[in-house]
N, C-alpha and C. Protein backbone atom coordinates (compact mmCIF):
# COMPACT_ATOMS: atom_id res chain seq x y z
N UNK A 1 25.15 47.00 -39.62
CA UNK A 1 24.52 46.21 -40.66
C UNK A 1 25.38 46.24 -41.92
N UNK A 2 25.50 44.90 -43.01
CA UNK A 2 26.26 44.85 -43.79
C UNK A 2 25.07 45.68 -44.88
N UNK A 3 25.82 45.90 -45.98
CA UNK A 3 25.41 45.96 -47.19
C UNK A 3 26.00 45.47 -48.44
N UNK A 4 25.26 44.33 -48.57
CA UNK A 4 25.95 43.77 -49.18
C UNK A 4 25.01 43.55 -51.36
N UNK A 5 26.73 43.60 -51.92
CA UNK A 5 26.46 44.05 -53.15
C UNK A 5 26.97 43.06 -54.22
N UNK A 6 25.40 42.27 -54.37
CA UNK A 6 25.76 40.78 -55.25
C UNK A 6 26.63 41.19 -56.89
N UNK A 7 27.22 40.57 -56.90
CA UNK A 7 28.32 40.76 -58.27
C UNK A 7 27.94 39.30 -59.72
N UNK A 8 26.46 39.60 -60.00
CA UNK A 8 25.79 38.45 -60.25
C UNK A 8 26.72 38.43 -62.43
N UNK A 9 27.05 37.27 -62.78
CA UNK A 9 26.47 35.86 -62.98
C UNK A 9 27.37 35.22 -61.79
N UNK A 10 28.76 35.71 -61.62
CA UNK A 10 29.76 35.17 -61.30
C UNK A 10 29.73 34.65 -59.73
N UNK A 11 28.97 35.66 -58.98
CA UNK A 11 29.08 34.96 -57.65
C UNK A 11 29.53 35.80 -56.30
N UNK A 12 30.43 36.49 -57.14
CA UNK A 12 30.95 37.70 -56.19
C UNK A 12 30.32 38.66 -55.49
N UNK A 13 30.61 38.83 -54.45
CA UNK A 13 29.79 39.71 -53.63
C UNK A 13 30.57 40.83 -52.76
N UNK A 14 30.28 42.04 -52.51
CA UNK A 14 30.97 43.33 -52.39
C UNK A 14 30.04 43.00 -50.71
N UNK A 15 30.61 43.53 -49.65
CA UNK A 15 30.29 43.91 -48.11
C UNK A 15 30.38 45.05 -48.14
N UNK A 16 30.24 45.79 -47.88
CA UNK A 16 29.89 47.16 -47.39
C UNK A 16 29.21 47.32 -46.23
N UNK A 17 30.37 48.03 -44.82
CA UNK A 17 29.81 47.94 -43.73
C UNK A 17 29.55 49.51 -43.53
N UNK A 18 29.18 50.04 -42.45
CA UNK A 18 28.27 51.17 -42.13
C UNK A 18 29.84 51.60 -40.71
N UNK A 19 30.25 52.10 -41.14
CA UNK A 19 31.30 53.02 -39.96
C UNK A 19 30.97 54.01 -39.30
N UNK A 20 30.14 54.07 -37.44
CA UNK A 20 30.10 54.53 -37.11
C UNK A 20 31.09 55.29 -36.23
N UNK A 21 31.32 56.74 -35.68
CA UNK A 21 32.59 56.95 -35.41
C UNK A 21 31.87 58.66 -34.05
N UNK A 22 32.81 58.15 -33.17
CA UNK A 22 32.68 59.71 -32.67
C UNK A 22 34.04 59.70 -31.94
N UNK A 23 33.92 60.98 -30.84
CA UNK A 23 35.37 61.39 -30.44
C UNK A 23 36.38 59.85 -29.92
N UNK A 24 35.47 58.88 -29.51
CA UNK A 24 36.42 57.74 -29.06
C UNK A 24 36.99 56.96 -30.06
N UNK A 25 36.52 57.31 -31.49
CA UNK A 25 37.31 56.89 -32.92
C UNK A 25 35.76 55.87 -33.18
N UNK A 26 36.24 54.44 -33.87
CA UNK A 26 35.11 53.99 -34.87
C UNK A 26 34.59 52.69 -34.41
N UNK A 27 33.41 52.77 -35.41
CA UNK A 27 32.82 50.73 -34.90
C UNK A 27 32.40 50.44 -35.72
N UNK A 28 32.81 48.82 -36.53
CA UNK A 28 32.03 48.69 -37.83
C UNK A 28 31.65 47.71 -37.53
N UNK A 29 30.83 47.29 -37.78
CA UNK A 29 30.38 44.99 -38.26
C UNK A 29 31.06 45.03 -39.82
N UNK A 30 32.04 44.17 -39.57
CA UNK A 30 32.20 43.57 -40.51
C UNK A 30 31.84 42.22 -41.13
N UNK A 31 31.26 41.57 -40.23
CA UNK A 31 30.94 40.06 -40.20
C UNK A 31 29.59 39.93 -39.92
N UNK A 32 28.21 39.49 -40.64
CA UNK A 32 27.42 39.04 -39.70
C UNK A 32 26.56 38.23 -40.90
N UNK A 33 26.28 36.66 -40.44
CA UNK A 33 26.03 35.24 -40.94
C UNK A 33 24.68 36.06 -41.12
N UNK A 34 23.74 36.70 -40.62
CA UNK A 34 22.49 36.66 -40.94
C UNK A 34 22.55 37.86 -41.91
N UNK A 35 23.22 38.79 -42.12
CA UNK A 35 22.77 39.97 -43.25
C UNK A 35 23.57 39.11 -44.58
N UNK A 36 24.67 38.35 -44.38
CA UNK A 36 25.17 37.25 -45.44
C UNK A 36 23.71 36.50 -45.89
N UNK A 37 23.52 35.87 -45.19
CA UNK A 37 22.53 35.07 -45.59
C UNK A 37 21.30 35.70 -45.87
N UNK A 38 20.24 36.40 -45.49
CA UNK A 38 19.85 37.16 -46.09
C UNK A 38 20.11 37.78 -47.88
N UNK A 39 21.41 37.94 -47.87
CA UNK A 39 21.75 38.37 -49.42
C UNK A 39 21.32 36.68 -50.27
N UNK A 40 21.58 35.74 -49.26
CA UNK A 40 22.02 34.65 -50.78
C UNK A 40 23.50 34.50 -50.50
N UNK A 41 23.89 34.65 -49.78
CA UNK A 41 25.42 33.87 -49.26
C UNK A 41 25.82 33.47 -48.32
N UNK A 42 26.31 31.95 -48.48
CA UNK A 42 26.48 31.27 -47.83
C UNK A 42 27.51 31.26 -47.64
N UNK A 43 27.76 31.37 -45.75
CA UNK A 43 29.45 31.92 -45.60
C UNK A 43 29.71 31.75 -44.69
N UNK A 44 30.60 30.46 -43.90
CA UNK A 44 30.81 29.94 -42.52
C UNK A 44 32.07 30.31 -42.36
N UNK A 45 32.52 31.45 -41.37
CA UNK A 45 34.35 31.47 -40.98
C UNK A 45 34.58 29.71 -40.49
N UNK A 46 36.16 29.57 -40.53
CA UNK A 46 36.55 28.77 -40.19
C UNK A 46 37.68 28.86 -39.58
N UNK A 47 38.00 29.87 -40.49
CA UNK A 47 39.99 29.87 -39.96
C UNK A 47 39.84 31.18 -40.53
N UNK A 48 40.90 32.24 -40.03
CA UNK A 48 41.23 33.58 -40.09
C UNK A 48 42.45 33.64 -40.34
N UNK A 49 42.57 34.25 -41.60
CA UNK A 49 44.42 34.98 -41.73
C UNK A 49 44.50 36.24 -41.58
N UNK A 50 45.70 36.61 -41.80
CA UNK A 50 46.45 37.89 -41.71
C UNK A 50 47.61 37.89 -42.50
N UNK A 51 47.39 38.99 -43.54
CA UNK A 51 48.82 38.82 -44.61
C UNK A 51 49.14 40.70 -44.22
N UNK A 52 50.38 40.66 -43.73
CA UNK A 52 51.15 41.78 -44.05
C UNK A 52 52.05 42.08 -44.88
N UNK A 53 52.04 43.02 -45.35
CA UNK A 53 53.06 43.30 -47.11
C UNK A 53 53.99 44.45 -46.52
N UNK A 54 54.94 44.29 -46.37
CA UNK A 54 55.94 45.66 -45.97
C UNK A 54 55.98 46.65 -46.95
N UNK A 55 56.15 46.34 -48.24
CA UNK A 55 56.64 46.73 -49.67
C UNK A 55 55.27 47.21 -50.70
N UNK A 56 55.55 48.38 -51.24
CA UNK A 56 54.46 48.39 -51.86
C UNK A 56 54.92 47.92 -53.39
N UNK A 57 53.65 47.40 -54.03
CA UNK A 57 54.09 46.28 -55.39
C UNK A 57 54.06 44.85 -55.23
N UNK A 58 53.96 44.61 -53.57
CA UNK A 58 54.32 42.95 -53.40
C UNK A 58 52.79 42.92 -54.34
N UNK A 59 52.94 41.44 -54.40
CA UNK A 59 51.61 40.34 -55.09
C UNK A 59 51.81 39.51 -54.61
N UNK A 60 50.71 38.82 -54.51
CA UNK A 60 50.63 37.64 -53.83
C UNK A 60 49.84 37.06 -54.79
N UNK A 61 49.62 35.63 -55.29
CA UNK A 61 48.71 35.14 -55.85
C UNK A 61 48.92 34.90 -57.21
N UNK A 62 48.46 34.04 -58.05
CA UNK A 62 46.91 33.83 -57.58
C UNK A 62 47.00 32.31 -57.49
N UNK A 63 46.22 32.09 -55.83
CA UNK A 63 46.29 31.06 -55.43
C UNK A 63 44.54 30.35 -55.31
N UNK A 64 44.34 28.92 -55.08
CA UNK A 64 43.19 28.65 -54.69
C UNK A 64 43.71 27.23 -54.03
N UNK A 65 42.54 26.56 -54.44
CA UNK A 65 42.65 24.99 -53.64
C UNK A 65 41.93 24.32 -54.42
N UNK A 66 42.23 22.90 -55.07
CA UNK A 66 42.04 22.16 -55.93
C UNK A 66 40.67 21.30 -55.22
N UNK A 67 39.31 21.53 -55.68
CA UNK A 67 38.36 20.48 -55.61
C UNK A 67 38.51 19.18 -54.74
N UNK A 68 38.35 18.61 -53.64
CA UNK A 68 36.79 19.28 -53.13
C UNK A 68 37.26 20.29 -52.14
N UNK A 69 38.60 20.85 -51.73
CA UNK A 69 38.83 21.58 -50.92
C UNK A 69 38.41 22.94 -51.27
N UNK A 70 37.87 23.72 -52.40
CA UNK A 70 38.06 24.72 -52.72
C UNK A 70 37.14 25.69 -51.44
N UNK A 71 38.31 27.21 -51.62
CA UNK A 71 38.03 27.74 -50.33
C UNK A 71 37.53 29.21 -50.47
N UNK A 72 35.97 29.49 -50.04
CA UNK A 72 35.25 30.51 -50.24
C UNK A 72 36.19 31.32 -48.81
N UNK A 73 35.93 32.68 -49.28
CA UNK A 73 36.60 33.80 -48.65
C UNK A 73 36.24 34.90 -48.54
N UNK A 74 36.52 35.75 -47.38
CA UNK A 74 35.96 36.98 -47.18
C UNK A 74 37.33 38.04 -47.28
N UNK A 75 37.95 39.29 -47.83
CA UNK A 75 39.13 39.48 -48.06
C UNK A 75 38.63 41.12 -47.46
N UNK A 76 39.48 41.20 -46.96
CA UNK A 76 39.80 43.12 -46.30
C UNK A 76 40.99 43.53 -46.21
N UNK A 77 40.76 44.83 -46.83
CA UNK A 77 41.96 45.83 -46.56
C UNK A 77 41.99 46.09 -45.30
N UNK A 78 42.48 45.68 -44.39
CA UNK A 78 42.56 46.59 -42.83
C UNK A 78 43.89 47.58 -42.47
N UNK A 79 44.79 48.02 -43.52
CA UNK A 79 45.33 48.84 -43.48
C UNK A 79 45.92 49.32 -44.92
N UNK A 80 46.01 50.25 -45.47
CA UNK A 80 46.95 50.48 -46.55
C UNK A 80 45.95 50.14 -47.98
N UNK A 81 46.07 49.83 -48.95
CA UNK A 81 45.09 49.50 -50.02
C UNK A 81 45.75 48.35 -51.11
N UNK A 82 44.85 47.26 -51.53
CA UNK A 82 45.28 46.76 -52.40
C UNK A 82 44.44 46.66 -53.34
N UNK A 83 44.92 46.16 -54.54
CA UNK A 83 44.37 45.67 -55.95
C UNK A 83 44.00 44.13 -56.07
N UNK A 84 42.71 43.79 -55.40
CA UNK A 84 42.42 42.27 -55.36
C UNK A 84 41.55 41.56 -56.53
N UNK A 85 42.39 40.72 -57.37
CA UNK A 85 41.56 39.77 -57.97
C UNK A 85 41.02 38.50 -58.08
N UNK A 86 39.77 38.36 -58.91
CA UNK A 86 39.19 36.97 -58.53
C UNK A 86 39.44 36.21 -59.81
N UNK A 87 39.66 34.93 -59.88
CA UNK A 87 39.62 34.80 -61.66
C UNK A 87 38.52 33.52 -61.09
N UNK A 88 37.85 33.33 -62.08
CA UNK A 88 36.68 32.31 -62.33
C UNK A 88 37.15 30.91 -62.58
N UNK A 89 37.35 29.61 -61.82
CA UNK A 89 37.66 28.36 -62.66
C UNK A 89 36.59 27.42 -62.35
N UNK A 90 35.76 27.72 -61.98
CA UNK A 90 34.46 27.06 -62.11
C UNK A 90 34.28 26.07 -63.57
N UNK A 91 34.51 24.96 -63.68
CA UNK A 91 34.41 25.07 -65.34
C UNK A 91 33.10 25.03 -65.90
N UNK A 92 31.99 24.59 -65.20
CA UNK A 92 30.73 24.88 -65.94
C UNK A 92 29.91 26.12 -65.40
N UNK A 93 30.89 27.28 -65.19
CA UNK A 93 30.74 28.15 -64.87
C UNK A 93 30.25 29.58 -66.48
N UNK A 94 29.63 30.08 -66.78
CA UNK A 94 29.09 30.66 -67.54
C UNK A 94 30.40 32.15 -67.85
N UNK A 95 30.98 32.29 -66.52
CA UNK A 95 31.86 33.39 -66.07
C UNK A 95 33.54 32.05 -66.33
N UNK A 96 33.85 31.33 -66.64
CA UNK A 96 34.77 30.20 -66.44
C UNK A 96 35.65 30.90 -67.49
N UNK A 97 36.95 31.26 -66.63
CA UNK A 97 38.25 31.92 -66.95
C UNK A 97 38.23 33.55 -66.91
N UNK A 98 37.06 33.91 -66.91
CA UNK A 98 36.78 36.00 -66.65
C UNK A 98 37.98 36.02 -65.14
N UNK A 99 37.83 37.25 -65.41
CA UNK A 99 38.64 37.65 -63.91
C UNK A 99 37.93 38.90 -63.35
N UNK A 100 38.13 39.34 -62.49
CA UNK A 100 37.12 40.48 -61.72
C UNK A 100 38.34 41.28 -60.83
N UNK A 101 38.78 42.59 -60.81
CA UNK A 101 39.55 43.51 -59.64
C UNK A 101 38.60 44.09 -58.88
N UNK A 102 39.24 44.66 -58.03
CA UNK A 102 38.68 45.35 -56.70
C UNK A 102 39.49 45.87 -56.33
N UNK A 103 39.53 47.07 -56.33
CA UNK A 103 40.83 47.88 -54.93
C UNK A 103 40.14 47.89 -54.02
N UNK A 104 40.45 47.45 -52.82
CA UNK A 104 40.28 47.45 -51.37
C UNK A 104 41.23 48.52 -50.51
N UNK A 105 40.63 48.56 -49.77
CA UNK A 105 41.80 49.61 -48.63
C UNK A 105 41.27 50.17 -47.35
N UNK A 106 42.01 50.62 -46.51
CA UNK A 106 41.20 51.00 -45.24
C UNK A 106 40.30 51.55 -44.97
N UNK A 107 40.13 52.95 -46.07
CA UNK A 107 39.41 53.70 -46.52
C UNK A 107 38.23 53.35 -46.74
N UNK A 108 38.02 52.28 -47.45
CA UNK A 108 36.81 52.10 -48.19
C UNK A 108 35.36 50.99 -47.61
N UNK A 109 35.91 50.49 -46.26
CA UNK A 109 34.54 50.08 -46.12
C UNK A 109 33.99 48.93 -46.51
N UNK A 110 34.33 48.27 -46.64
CA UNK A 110 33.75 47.15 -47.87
C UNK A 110 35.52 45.83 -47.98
N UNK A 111 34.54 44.71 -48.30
CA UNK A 111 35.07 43.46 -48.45
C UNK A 111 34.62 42.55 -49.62
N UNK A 112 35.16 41.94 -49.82
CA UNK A 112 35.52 41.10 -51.23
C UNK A 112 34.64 39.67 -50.54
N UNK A 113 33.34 39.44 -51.23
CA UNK A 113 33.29 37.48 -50.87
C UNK A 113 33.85 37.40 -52.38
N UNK A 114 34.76 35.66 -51.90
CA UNK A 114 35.13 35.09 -53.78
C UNK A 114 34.50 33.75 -53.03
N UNK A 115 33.71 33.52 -53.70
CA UNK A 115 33.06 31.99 -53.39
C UNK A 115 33.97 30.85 -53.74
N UNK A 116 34.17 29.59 -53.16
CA UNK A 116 34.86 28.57 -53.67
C UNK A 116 34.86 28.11 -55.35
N UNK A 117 35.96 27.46 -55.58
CA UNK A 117 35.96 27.38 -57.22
C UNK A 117 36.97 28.72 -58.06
N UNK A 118 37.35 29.71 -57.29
CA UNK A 118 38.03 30.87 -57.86
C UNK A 118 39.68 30.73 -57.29
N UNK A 119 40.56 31.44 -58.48
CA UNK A 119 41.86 31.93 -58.00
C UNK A 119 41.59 33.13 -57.05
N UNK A 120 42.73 33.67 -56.66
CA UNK A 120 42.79 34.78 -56.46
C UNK A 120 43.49 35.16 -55.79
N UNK A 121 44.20 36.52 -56.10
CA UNK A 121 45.37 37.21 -55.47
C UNK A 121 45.32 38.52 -55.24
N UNK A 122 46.37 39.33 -55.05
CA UNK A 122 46.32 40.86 -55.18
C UNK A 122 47.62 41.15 -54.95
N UNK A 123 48.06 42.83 -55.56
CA UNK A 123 49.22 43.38 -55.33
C UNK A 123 49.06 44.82 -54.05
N UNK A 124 50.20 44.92 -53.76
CA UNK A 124 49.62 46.09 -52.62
C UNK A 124 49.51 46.91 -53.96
N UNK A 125 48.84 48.33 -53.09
CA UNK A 125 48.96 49.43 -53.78
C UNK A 125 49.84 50.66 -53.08
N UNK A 126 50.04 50.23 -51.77
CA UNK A 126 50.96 51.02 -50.41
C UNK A 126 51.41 49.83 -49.63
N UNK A 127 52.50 50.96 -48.71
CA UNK A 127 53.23 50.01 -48.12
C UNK A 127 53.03 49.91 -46.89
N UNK A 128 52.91 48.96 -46.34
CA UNK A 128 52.36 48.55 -44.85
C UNK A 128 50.90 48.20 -44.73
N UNK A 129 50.22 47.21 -46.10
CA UNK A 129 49.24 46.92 -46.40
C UNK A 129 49.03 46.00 -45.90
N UNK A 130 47.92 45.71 -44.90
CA UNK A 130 47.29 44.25 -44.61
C UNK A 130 46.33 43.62 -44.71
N UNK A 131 46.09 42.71 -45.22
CA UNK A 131 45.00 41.92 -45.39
C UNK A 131 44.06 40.64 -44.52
N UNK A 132 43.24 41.09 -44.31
CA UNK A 132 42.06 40.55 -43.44
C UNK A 132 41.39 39.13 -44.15
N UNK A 133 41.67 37.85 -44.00
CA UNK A 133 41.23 36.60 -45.12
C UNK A 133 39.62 36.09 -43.82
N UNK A 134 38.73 35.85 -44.14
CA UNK A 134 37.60 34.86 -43.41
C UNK A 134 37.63 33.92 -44.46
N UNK A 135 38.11 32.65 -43.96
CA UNK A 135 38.09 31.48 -44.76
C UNK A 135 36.96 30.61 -44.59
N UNK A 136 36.10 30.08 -45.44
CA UNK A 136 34.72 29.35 -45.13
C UNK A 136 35.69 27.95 -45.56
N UNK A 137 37.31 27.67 -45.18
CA UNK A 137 37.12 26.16 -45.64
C UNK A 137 38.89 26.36 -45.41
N UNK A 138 39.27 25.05 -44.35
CA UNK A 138 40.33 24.85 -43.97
C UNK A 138 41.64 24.40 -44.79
N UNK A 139 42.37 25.39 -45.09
CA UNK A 139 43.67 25.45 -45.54
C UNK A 139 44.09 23.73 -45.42
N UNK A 140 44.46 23.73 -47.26
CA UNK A 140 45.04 22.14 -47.47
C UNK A 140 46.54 21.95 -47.84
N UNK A 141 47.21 21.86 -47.41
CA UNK A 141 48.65 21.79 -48.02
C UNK A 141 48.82 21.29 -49.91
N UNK A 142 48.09 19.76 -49.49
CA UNK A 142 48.14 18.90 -50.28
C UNK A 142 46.93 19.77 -51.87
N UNK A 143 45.88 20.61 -51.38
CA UNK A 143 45.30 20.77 -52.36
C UNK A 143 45.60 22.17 -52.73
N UNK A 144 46.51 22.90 -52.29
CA UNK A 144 46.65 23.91 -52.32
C UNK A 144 47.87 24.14 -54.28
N UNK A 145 46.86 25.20 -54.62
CA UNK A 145 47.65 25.30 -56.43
C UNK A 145 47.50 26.84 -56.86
N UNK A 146 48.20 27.28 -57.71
CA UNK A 146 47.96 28.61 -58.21
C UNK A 146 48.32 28.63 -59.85
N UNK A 147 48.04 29.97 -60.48
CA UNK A 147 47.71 30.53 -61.42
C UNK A 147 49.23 31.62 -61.75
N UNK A 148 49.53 31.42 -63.04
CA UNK A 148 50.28 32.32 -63.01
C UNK A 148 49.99 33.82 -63.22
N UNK A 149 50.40 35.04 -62.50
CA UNK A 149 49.47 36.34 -62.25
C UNK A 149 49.81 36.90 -63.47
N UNK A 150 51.04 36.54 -64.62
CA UNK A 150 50.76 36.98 -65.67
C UNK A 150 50.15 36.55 -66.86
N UNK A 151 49.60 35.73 -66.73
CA UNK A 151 49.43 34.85 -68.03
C UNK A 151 48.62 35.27 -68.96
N UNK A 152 49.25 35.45 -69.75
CA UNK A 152 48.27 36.38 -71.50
C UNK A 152 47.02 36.07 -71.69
N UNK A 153 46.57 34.54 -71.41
CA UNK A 153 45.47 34.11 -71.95
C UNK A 153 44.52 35.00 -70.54
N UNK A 154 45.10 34.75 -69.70
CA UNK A 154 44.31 35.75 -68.63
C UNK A 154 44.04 37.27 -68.93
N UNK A 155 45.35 37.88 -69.18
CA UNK A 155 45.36 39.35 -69.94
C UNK A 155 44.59 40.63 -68.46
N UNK A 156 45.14 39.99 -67.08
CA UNK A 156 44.72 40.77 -65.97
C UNK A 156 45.11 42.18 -66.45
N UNK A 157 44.75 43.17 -65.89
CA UNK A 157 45.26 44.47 -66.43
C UNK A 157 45.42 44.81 -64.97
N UNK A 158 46.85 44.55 -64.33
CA UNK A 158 47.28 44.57 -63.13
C UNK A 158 47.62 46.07 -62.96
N UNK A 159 47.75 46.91 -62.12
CA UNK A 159 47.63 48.16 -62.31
C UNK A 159 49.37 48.96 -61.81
N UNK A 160 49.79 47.60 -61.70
CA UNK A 160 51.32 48.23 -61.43
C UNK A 160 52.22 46.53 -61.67
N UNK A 161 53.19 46.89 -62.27
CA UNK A 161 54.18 45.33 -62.08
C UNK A 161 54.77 45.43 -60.28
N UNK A 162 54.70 44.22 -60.71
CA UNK A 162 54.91 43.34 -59.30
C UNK A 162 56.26 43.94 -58.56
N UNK A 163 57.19 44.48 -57.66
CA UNK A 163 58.34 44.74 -57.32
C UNK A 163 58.86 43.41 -56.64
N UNK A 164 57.69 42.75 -55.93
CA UNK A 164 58.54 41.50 -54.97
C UNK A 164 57.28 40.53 -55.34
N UNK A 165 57.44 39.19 -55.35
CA UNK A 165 56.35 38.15 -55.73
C UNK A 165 57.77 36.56 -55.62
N UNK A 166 57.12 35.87 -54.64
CA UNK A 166 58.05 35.04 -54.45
C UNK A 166 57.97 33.80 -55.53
N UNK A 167 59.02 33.23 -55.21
CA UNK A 167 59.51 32.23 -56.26
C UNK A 167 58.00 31.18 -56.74
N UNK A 168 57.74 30.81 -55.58
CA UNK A 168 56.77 30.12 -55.80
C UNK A 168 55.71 30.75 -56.43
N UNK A 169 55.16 31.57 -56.30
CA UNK A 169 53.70 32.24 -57.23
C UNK A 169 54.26 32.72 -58.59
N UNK A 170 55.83 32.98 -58.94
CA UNK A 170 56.24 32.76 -60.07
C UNK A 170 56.49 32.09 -60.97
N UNK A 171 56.27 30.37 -60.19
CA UNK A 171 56.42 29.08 -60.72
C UNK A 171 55.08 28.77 -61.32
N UNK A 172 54.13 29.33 -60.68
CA UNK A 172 52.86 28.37 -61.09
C UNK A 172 52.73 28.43 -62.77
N UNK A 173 51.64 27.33 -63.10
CA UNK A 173 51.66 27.03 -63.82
C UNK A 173 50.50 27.99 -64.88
N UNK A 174 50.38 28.01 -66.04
CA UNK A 174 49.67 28.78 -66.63
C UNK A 174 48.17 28.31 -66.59
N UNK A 175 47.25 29.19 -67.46
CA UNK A 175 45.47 29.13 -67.50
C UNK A 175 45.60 27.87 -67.40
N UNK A 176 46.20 27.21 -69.48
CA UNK A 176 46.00 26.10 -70.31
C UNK A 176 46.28 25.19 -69.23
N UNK A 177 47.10 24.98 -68.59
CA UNK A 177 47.40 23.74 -67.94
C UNK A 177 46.70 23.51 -66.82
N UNK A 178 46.26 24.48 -65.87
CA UNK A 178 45.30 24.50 -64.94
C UNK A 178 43.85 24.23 -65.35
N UNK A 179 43.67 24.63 -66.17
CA UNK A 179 42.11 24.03 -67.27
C UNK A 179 42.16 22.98 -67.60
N UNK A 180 43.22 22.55 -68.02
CA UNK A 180 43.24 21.09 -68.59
C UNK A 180 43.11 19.75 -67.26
N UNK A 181 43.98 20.14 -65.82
CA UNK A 181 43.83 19.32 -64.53
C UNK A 181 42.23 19.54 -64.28
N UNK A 182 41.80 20.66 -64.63
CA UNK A 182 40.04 20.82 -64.08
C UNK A 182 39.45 19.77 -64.96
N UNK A 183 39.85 19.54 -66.29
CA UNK A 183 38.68 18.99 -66.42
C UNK A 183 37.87 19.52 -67.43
């Protein structure tokens, strides 16, 4: 059974699964539509990723998907630990531009929902970190945009600088200009 831990005005929601374990090692639910729903979240997989980070320091992010594609998500540490954030671009959102962290990691049990309408990225915190994505909404080339992970007006308090972060998530564009395409 999940336990799941609403992260209210904003939307966010913490999973917390129950790890049972004996000499043959462990068993968790990580997934289940009716203890989701039950909470008040609405959350259809669609497509499943897998991000592996060799390096500890990589970042990834912060990425989303531009309206009407925007893509709600379920995020897990399944090996190693990272530092995952959500930033808010909802614009008639009450929470519109806040940002929210989470360290995740193998350890800990628990998963990240970021509902559609949000950036979001993370840096490892170790190396050989992987990440577990449940996507409620099919990857768009065309709508696909990001956030730049440093940007002042954001003021993330990232908990280590970046060692590797590719060209592209270094290009994106800042808050102001991403606020201004919203609208």
């Amino acid at each position: 059974m999940l336990r799941i831990e609403r992260e209210a005005p904003d939307g966010l929601a913490i999973l917390h699964w129950d790890v049972a374990g004996d000499e043959r090692g462990s068993f968790a639910r990580i997934f289940c539509s009716d203890d989701l729903a039950a909470a008040g979240v609405d959350f259809l997989p669609v497509q499943a990723n897998l991000s592996h980070n060799p390096a500890r320091h990589t970042l990834r992010g912060l990425h989303f998907q531009t309206a009407p594609h925007g893509e709600p998500k379920i995020v897990a540490c399944l090996r190693g630990s990272v530092w995952d954030v959500a930033v808010d671009l909802r614009p008639r959102s009450p929470t519109f531009g806040a940002w929210r962290g989470f360290e995740l990691g193998a350890a800990s049990a628990a998963a990240l929902h970021i509902p559609a309408g949000f950036a979001q990225g993370f840096i490892t915190l170790e190396p050989d970190s992987e990440i577990l994505y449940l996507m409620g909404a099919p990857y768009r080339p065309a709508a696909a945009a990001g956030i730049r992970w440093d940007d002042p007006q954001l003021a993330i308090a990232w908990p280590a600088a970046p060692a590797l972060l590719s060209d592209r998530d270094a290009a994106f564009p800042s808050f102001e200009e991403v606020r201004a395409q919203l609208g």
